[in-house]
Structures are given as structure tokens and as C-alpha cells.
Protein backbone atom coordinates (compact mmCIF):
# COMPACT_ATOMS: atom_id res chain seq x y z
CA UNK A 1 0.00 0.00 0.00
CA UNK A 2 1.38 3.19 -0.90
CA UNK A 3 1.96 6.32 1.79
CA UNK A 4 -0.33 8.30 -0.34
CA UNK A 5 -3.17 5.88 0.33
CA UNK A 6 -2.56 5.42 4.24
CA UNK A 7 -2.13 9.74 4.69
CA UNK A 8 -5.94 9.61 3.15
CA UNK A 9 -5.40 10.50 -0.44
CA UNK A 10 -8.27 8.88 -1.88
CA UNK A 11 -6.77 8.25 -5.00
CA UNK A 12 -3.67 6.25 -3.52
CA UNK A 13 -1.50 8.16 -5.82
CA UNK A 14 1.55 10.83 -5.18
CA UNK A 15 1.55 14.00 -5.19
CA UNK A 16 3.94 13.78 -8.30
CA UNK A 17 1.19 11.44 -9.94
CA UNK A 18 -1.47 13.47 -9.10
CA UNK A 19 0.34 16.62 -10.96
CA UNK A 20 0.51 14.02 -14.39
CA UNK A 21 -2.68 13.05 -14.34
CA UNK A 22 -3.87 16.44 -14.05
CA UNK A 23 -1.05 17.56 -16.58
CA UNK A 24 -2.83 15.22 -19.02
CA UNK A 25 -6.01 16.01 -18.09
CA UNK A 26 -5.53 19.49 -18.83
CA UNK A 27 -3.74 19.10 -21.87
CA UNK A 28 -6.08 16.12 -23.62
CA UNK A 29 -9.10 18.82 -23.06
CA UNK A 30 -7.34 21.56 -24.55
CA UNK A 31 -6.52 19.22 -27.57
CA UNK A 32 -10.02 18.19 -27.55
CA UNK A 33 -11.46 21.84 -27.59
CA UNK A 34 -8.72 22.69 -30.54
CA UNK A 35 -10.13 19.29 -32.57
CA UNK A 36 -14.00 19.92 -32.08
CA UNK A 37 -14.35 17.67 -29.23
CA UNK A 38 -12.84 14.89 -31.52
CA UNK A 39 -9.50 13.88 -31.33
CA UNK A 40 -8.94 11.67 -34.85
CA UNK A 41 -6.85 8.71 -35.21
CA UNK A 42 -4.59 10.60 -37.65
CA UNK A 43 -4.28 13.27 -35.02
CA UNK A 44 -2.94 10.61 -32.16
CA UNK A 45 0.68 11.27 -32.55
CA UNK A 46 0.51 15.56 -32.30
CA UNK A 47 -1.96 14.61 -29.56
CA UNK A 48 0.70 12.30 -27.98
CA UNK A 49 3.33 14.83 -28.45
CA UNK A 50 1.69 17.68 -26.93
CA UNK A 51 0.59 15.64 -24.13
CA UNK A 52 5.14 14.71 -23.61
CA UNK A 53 5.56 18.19 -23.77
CA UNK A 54 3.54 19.38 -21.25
CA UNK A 55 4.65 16.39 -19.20
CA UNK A 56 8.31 17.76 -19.08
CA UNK A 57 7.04 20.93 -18.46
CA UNK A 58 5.39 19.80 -15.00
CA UNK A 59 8.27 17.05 -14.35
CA UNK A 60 10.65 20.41 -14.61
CA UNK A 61 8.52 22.71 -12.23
CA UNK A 62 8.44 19.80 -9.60
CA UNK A 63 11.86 19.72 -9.49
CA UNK A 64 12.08 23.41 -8.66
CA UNK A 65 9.79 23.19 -5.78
């Protein structure tokens, strides 16, 4: 069981997960806003790309802190 989980973080994930998921989060709605609410197979690898970019981006800033 991770500490995450026994502290009361319903989610049983990190801190540092928690910032990913709502990196991606954030990011695959912007995408989908850009794309008419339809992300197209075609479109995966941009999609995918944008997604690793704003991953480093967060991965950077929690380093900082």
C-alpha cells in the first residue's frame, strides 16, 4: 500500500502522480477543444506529443519546488 493511500489521499497516488494526471487532463481537453471535441486517429501522434511536452514541463517545475 502506498503512503499516499494510508495519509488519506483517496486516490492512492503521489503528489507527483497526481500533478501528471492532471497535466494530461488538462492538456487532452485543450486538444479536444482545438479538434471539435474529436480527437482523430490521424491526429494521435501531435496529440501524444503535446501531451510529452507538457509532461516535461510539470516534471521540470516539480523539481524546482
Amino acid at each position: 500500500m502506498s503512503d499516499a493511500y494510508v495519509v488519506g489521499d483517496p486516490d492512492g497516488l503521489s503528489p507527483l502522480l497526481v500533478e501528471l494526471r492532471d497535466t494530461v487532463a488538462r492538456e487532452l481537453h485543450a486538444q479536444l477543444a482545438l479538434r471539435g471535441e474529436r480527437i482523430e486517429l490521424a491526429d494521435l501522434p501531435e496529440v501524444s506529443y503535446q501531451v510529452t511536452i507538457q509532461i516535461e514541463r510539470a516534471l521540470r517545475d516539480w523539481r524546482r519546488r
